[in-house]
PDB file of N, CA and C in Angstrom:
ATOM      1  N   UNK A   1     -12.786  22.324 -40.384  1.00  0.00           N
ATOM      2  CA  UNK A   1     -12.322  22.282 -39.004  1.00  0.00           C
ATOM      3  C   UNK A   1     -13.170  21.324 -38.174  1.00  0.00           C
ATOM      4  N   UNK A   2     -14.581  21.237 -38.476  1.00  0.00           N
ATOM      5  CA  UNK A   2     -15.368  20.666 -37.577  1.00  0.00           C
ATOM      6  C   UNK A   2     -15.096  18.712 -37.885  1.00  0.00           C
ATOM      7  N   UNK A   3     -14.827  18.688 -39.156  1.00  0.00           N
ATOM      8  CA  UNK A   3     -15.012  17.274 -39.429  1.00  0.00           C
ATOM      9  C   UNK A   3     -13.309  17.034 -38.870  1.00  0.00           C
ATOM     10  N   UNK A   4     -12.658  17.490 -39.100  1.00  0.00           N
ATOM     11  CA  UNK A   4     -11.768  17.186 -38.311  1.00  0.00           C
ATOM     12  C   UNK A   4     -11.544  17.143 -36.880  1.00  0.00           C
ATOM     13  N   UNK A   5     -12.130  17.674 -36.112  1.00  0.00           N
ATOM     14  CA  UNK A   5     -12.407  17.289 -34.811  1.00  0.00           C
ATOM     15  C   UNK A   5     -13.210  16.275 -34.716  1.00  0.00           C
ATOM     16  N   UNK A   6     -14.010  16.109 -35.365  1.00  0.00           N
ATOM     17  CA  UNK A   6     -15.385  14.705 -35.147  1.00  0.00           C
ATOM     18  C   UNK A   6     -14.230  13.630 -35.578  1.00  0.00           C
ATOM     19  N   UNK A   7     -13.345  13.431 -36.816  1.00  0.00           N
ATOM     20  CA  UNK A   7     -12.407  12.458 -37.250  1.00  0.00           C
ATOM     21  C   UNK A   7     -11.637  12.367 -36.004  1.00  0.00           C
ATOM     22  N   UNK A   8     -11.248  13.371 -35.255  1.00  0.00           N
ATOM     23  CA  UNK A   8      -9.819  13.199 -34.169  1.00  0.00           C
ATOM     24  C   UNK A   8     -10.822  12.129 -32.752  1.00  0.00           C
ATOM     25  N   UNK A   9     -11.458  12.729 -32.383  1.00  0.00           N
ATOM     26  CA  UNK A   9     -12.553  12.231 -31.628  1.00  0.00           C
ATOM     27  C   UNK A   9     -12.996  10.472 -31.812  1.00  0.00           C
ATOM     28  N   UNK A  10     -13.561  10.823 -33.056  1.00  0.00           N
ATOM     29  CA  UNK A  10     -13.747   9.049 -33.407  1.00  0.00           C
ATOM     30  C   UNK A  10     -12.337   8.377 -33.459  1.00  0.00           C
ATOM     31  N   UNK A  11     -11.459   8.426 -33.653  1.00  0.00           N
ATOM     32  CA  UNK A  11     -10.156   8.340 -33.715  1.00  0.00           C
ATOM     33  C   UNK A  11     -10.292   7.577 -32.306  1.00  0.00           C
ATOM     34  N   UNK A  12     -10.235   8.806 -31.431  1.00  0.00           N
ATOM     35  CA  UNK A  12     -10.096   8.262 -29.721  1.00  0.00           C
ATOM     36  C   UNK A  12     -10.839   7.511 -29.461  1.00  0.00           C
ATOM     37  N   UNK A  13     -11.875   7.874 -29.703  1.00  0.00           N
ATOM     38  CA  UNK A  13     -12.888   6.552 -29.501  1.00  0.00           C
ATOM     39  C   UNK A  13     -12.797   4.880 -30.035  1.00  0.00           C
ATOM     40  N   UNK A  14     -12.428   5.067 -31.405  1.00  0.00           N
ATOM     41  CA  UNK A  14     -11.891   3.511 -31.586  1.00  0.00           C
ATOM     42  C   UNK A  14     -10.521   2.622 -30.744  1.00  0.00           C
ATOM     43  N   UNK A  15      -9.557   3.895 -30.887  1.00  0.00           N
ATOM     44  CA  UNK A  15      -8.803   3.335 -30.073  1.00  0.00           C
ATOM     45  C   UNK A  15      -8.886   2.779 -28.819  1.00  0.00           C
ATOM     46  N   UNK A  16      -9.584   3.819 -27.754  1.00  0.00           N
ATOM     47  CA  UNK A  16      -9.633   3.394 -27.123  1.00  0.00           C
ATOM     48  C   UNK A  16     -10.294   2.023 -26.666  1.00  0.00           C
ATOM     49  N   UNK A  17     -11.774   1.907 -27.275  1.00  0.00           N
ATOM     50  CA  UNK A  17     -12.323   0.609 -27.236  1.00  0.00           C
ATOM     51  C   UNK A  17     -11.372  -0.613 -27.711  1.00  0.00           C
ATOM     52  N   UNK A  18     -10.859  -0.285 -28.718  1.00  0.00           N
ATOM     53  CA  UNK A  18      -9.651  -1.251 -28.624  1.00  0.00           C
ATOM     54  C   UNK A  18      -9.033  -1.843 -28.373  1.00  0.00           C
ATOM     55  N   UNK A  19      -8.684  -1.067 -27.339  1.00  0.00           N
ATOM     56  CA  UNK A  19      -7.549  -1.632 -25.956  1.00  0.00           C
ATOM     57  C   UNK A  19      -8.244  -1.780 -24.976  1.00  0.00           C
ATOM     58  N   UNK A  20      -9.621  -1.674 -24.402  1.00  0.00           N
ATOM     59  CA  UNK A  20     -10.527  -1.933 -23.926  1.00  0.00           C
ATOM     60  C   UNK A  20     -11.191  -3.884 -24.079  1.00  0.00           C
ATOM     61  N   UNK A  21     -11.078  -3.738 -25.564  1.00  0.00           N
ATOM     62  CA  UNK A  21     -12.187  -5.031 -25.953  1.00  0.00           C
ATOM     63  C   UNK A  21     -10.826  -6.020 -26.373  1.00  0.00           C
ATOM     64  N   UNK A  22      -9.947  -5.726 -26.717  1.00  0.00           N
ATOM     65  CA  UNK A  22      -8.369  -6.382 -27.168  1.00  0.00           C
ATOM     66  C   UNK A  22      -8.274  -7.614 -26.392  1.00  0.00           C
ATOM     67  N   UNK A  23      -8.183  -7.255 -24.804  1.00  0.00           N
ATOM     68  CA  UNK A  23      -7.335  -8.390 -24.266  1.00  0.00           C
ATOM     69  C   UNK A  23      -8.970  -9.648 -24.328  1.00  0.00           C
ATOM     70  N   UNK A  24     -10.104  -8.901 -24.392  1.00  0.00           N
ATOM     71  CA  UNK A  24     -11.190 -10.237 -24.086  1.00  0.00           C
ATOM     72  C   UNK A  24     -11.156 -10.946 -25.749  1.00  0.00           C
ATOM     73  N   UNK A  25     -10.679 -10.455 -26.560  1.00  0.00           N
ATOM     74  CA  UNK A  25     -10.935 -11.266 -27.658  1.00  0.00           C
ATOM     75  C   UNK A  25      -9.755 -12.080 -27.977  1.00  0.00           C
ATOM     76  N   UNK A  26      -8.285 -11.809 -27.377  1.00  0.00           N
ATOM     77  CA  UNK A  26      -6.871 -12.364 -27.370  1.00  0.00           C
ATOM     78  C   UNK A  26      -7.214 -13.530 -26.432  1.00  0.00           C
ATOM     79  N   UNK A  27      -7.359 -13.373 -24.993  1.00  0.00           N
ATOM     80  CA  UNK A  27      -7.129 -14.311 -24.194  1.00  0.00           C
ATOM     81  C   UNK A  27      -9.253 -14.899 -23.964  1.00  0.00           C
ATOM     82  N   UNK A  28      -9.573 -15.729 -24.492  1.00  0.00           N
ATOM     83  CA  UNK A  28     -10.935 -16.254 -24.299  1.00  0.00           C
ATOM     84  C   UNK A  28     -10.941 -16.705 -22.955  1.00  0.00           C
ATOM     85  N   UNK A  29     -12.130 -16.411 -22.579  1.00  0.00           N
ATOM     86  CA  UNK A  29     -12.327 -17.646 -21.059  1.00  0.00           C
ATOM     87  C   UNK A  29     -12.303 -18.859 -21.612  1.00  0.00           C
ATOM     88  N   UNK A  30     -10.920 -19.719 -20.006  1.00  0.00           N
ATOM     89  CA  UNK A  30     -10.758 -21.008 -20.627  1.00  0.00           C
ATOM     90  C   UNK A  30      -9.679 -21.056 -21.006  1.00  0.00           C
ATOM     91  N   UNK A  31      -8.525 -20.091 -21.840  1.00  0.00           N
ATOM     92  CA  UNK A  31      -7.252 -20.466 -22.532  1.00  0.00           C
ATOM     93  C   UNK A  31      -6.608 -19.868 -21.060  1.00  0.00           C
ATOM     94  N   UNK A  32      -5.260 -20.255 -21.428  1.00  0.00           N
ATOM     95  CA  UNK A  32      -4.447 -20.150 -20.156  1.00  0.00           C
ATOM     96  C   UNK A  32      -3.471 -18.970 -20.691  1.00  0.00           C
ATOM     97  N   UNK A  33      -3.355 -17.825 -20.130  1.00  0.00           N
ATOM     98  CA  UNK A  33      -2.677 -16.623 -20.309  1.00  0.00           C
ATOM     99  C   UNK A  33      -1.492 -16.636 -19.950  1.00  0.00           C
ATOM    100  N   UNK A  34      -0.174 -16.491 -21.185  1.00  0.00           N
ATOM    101  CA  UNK A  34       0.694 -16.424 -21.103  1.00  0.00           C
ATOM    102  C   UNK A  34       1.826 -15.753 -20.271  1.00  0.00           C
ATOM    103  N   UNK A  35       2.714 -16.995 -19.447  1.00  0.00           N
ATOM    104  CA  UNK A  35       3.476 -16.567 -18.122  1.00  0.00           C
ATOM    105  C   UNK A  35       4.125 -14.673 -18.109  1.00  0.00           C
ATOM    106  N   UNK A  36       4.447 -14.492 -19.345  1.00  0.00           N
ATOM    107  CA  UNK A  36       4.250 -13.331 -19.425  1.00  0.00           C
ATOM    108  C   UNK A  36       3.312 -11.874 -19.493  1.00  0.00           C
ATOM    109  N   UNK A  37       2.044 -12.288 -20.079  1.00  0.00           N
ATOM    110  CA  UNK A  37       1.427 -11.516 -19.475  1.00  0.00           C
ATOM    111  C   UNK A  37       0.731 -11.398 -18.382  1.00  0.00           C
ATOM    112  N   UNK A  38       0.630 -12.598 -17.687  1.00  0.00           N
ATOM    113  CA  UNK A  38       0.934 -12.626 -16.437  1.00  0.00           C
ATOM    114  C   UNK A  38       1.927 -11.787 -15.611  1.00  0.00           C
ATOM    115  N   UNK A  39       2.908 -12.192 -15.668  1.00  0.00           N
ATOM    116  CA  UNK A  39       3.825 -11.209 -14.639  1.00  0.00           C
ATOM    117  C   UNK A  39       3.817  -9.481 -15.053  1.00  0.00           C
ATOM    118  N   UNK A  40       3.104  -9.437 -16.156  1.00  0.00           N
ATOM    119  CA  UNK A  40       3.329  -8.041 -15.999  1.00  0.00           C
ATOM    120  C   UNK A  40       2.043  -7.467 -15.655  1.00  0.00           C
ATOM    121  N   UNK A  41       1.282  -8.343 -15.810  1.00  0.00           N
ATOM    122  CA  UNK A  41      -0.364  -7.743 -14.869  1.00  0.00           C
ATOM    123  C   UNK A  41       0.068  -7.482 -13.318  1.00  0.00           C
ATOM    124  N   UNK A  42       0.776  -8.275 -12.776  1.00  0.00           N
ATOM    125  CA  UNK A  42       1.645  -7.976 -11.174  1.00  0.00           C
ATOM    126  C   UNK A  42       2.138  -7.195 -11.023  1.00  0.00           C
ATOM    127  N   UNK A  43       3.094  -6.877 -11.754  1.00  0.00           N
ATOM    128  CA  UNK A  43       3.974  -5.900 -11.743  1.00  0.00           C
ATOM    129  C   UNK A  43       3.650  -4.187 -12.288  1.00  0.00           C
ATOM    130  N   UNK A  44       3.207  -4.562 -13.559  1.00  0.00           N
ATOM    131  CA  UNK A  44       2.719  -3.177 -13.744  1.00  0.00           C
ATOM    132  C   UNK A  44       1.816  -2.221 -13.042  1.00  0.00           C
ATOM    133  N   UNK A  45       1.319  -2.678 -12.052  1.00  0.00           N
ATOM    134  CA  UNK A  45       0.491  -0.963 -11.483  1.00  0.00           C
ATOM    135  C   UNK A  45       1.283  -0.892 -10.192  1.00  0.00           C
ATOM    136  N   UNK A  46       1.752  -1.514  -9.648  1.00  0.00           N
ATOM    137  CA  UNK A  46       3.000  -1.364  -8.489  1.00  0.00           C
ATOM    138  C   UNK A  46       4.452  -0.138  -9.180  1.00  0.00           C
ATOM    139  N   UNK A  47       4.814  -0.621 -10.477  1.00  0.00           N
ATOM    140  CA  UNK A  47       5.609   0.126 -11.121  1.00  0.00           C
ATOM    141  C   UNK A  47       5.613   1.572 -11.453  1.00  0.00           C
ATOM    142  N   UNK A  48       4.028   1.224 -11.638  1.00  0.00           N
ATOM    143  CA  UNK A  48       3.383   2.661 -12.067  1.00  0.00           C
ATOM    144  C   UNK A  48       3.044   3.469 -11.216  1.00  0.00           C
ATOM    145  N   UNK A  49       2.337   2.978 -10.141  1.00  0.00           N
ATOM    146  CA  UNK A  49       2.203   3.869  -8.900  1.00  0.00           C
ATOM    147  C   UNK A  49       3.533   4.621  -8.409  1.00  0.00           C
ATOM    148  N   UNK A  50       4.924   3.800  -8.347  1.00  0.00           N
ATOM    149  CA  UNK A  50       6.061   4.055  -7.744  1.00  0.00           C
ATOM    150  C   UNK A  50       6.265   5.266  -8.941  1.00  0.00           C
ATOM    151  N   UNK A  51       6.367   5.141 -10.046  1.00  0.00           N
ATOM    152  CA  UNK A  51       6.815   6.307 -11.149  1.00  0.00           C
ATOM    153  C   UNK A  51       6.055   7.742 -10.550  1.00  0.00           C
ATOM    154  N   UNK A  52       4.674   7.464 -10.129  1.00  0.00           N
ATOM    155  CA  UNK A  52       4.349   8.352 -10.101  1.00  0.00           C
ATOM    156  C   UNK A  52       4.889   9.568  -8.415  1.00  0.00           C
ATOM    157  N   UNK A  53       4.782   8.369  -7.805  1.00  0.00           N
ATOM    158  CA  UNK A  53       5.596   8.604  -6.335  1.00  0.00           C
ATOM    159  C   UNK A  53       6.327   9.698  -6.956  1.00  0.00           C
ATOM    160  N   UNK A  54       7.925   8.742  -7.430  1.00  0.00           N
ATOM    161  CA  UNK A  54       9.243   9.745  -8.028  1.00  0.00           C
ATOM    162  C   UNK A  54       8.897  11.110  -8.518  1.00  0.00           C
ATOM    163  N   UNK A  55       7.800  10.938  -9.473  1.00  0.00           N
ATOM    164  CA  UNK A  55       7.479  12.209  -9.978  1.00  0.00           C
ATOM    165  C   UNK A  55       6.437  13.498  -9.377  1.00  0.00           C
ATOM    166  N   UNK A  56       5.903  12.925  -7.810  1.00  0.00           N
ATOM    167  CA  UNK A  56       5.715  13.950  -7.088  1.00  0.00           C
ATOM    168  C   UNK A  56       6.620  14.657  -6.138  1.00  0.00           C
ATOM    169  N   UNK A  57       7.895  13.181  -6.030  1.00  0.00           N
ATOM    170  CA  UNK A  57       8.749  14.349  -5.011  1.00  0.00           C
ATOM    171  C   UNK A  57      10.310  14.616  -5.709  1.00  0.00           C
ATOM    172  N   UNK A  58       9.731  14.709  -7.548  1.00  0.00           N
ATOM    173  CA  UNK A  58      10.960  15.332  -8.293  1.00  0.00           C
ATOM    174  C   UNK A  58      11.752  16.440  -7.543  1.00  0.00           C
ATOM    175  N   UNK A  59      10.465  17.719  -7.402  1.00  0.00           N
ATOM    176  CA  UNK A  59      11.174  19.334  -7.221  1.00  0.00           C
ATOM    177  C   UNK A  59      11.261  19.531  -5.665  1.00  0.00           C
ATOM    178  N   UNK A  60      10.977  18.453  -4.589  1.00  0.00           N
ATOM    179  CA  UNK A  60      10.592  18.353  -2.807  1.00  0.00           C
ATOM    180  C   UNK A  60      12.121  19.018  -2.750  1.00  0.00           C
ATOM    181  N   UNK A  61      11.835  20.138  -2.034  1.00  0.00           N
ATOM    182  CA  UNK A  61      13.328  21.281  -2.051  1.00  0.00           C
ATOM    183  C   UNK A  61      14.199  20.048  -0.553  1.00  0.00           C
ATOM    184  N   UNK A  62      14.823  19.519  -1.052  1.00  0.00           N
ATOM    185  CA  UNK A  62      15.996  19.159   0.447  1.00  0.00           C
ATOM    186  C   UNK A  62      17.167  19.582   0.763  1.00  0.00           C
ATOM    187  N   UNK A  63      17.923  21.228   0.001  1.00  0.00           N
ATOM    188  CA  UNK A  63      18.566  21.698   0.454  1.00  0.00           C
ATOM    189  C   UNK A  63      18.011  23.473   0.707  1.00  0.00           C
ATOM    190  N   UNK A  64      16.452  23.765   0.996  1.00  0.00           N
ATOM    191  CA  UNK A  64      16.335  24.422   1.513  1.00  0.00           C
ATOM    192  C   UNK A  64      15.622  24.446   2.720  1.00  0.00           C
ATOM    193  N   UNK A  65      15.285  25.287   3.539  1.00  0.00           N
ATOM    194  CA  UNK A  65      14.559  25.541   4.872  1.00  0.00           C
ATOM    195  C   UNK A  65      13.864  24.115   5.236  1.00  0.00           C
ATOM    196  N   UNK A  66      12.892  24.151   4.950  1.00  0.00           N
ATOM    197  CA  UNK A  66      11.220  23.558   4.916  1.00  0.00           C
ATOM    198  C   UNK A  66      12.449  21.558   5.184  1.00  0.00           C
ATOM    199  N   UNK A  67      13.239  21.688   4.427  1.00  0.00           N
ATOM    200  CA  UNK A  67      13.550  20.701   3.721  1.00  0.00           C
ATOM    201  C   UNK A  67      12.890  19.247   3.135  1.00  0.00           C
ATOM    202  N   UNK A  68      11.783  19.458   2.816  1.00  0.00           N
ATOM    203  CA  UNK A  68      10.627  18.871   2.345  1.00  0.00           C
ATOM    204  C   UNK A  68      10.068  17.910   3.490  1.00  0.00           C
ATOM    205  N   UNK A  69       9.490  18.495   4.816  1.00  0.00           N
ATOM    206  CA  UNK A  69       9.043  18.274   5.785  1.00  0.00           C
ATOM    207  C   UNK A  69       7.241  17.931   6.129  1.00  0.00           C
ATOM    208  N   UNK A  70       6.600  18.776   5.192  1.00  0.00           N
ATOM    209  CA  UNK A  70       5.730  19.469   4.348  1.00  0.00           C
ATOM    210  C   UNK A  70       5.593  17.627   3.890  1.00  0.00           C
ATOM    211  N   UNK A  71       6.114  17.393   2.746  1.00  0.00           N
ATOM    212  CA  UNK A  71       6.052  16.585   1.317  1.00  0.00           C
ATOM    213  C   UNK A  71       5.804  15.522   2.262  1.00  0.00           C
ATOM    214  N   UNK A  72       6.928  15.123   2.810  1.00  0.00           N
ATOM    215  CA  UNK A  72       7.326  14.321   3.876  1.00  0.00           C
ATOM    216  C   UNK A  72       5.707  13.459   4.886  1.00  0.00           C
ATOM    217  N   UNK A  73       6.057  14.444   5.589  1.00  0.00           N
ATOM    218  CA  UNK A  73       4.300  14.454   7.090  1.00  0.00           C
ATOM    219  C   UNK A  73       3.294  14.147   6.413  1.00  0.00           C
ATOM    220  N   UNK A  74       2.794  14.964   5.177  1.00  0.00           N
ATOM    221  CA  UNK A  74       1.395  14.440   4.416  1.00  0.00           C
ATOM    222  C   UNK A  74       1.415  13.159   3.780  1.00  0.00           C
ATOM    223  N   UNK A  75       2.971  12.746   2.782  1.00  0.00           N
ATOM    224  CA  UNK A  75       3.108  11.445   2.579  1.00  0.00           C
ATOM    225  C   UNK A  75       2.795   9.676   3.878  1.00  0.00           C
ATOM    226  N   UNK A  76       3.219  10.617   5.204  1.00  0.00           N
ATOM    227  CA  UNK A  76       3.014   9.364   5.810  1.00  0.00           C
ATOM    228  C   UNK A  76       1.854   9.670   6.390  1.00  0.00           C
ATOM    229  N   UNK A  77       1.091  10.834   6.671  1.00  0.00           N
ATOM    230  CA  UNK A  77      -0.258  10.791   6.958  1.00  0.00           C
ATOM    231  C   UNK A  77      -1.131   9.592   5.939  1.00  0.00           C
ATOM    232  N   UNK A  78      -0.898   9.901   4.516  1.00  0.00           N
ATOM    233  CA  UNK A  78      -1.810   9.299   4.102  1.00  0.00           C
ATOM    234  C   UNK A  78      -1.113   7.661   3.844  1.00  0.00           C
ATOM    235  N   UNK A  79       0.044   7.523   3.823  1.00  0.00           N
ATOM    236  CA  UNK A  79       0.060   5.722   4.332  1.00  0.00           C
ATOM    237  C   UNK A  79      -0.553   5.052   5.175  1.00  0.00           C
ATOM    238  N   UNK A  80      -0.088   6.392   6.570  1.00  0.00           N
ATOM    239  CA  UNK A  80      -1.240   5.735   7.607  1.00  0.00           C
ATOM    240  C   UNK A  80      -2.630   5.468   8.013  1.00  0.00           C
ATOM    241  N   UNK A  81      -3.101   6.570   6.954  1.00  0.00           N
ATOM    242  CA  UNK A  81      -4.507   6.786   7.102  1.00  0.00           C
ATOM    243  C   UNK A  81      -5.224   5.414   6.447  1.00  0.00           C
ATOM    244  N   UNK A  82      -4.218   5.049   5.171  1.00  0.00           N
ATOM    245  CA  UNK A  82      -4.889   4.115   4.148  1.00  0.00           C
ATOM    246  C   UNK A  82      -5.048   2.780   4.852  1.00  0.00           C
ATOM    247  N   UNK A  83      -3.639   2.692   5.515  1.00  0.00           N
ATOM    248  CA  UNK A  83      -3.854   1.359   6.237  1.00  0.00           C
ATOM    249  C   UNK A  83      -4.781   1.537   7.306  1.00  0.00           C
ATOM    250  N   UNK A  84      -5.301   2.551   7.941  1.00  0.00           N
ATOM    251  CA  UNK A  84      -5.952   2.205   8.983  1.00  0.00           C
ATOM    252  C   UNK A  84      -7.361   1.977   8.604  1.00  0.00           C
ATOM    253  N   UNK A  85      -7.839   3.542   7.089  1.00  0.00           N
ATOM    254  CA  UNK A  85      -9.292   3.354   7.045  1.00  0.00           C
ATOM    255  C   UNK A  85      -9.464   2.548   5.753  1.00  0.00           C
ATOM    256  N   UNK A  86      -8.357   1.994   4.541  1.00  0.00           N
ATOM    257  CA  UNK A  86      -8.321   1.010   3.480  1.00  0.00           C
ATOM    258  C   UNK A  86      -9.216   2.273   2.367  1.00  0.00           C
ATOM    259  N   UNK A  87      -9.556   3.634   2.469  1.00  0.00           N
ATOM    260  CA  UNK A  87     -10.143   4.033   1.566  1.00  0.00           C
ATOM    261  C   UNK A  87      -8.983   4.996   1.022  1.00  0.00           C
ATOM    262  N   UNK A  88      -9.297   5.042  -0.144  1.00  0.00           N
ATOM    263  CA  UNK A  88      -8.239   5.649  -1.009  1.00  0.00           C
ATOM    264  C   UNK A  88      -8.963   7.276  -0.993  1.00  0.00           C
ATOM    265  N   UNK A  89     -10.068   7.521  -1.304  1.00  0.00           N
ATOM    266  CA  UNK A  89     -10.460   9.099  -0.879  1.00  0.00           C
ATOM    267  C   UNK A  89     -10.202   9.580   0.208  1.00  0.00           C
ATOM    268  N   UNK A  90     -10.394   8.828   0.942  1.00  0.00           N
ATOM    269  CA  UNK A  90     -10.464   9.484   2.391  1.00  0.00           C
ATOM    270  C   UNK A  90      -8.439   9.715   2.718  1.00  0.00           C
ATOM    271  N   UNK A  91      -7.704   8.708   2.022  1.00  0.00           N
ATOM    272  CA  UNK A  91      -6.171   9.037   2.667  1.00  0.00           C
ATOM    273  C   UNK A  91      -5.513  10.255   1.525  1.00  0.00           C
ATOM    274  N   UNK A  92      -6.426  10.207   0.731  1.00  0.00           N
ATOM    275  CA  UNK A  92      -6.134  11.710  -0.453  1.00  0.00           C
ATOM    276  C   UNK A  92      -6.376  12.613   0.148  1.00  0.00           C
ATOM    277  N   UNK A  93      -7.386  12.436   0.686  1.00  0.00           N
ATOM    278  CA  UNK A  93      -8.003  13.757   1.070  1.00  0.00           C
ATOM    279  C   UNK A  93      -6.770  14.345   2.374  1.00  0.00           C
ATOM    280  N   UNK A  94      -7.133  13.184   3.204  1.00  0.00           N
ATOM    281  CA  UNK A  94      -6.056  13.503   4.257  1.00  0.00           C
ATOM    282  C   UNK A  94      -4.631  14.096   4.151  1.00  0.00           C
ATOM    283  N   UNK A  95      -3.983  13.297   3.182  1.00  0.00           N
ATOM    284  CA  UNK A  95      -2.556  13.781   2.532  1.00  0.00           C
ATOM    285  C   UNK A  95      -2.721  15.208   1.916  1.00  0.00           C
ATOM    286  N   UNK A  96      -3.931  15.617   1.245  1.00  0.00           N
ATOM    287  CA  UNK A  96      -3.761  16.729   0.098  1.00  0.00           C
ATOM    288  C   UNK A  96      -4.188  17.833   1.601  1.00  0.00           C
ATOM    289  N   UNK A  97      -5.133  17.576   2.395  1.00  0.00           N
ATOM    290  CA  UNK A  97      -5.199  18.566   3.629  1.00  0.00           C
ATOM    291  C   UNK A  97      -3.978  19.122   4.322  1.00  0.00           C
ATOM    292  N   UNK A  98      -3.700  17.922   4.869  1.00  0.00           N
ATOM    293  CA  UNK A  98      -2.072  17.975   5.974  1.00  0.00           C
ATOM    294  C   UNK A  98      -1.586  18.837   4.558  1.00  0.00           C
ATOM    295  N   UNK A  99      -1.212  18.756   3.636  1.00  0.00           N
ATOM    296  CA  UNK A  99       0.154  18.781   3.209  1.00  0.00           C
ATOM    297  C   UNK A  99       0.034  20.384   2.658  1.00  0.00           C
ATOM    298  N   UNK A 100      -1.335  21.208   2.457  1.00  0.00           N
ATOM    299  CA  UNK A 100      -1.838  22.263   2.165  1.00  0.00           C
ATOM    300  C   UNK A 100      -1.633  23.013   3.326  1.00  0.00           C
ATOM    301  N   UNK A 101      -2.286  22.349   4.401  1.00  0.00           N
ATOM    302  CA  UNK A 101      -2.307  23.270   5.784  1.00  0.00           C
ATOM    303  C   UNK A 101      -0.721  23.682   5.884  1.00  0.00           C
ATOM    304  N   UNK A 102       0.177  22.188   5.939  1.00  0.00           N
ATOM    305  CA  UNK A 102       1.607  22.704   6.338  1.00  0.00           C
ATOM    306  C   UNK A 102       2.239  23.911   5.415  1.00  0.00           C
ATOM    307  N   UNK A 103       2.109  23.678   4.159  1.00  0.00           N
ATOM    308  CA  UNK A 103       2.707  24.749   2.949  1.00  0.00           C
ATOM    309  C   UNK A 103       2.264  26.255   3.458  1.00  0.00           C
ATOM    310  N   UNK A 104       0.399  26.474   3.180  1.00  0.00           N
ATOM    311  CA  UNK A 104       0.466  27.381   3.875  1.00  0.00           C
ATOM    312  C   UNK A 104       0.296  28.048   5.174  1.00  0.00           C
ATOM    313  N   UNK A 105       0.009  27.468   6.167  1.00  0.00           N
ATOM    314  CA  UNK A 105      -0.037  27.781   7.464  1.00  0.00           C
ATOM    315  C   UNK A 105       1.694  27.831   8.205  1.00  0.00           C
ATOM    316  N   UNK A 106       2.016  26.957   8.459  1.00  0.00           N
ATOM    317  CA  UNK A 106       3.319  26.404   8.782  1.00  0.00           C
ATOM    318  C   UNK A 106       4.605  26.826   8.525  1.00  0.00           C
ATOM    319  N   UNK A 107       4.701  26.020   7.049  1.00  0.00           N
ATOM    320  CA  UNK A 107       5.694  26.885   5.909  1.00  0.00           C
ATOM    321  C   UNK A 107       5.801  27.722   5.502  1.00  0.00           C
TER     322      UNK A 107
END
């Protein structure tokens, strides 16, 4: 049992360095990185962020009471917060506050 956890482990561990050390030994300083992986260095964490969006306001109830008012107020608290203070803790924090207080105080 044990060497099999140490095998699963090292496992993760190679991999991961892998994909870690991968792109510096593919693309050298100096070669010119292909128009494609290019555009998806742009694109991909914009994509990904948005997936994750979708998948926080999968179950946001909009045909009951509340009608995700709650989801809603804390979401633009922390847009606004980000643009005003540019820190990403501080508009988490803000969003995960507002949006706690409203659920249970409020709601």
């Amino acid at each position: 049992m044990t060497s099999q956890q140490i095998l699963t482990i090292l496992m993760c561990a190679i991999g991961t360095m892998a994909m870690r050390f991968l792109p510096f030994l593919i693309f050298r300083e100096g070669t010119k990185v292909p128009p494609l992986i290019d555009y998806l260095g742009r694109v991909l964490a914009p994509a990904v962020f948005m997936m994750l969006v979708v998948y926080c306001f999968r179950n946001t109830p909009a045909t009951t009471t509340s009608y995700g008012i709650a989801e809603i107020a804390a979401t633009l608290a922390l847009i606004l917060v980000h643009l005003w203070k540019r820190n990403t803790l501080i508009s988490i924090a803000v969003g995960t506050l507002l949006y706690m207080f409203l659920v249970q105080v409020v709601f």
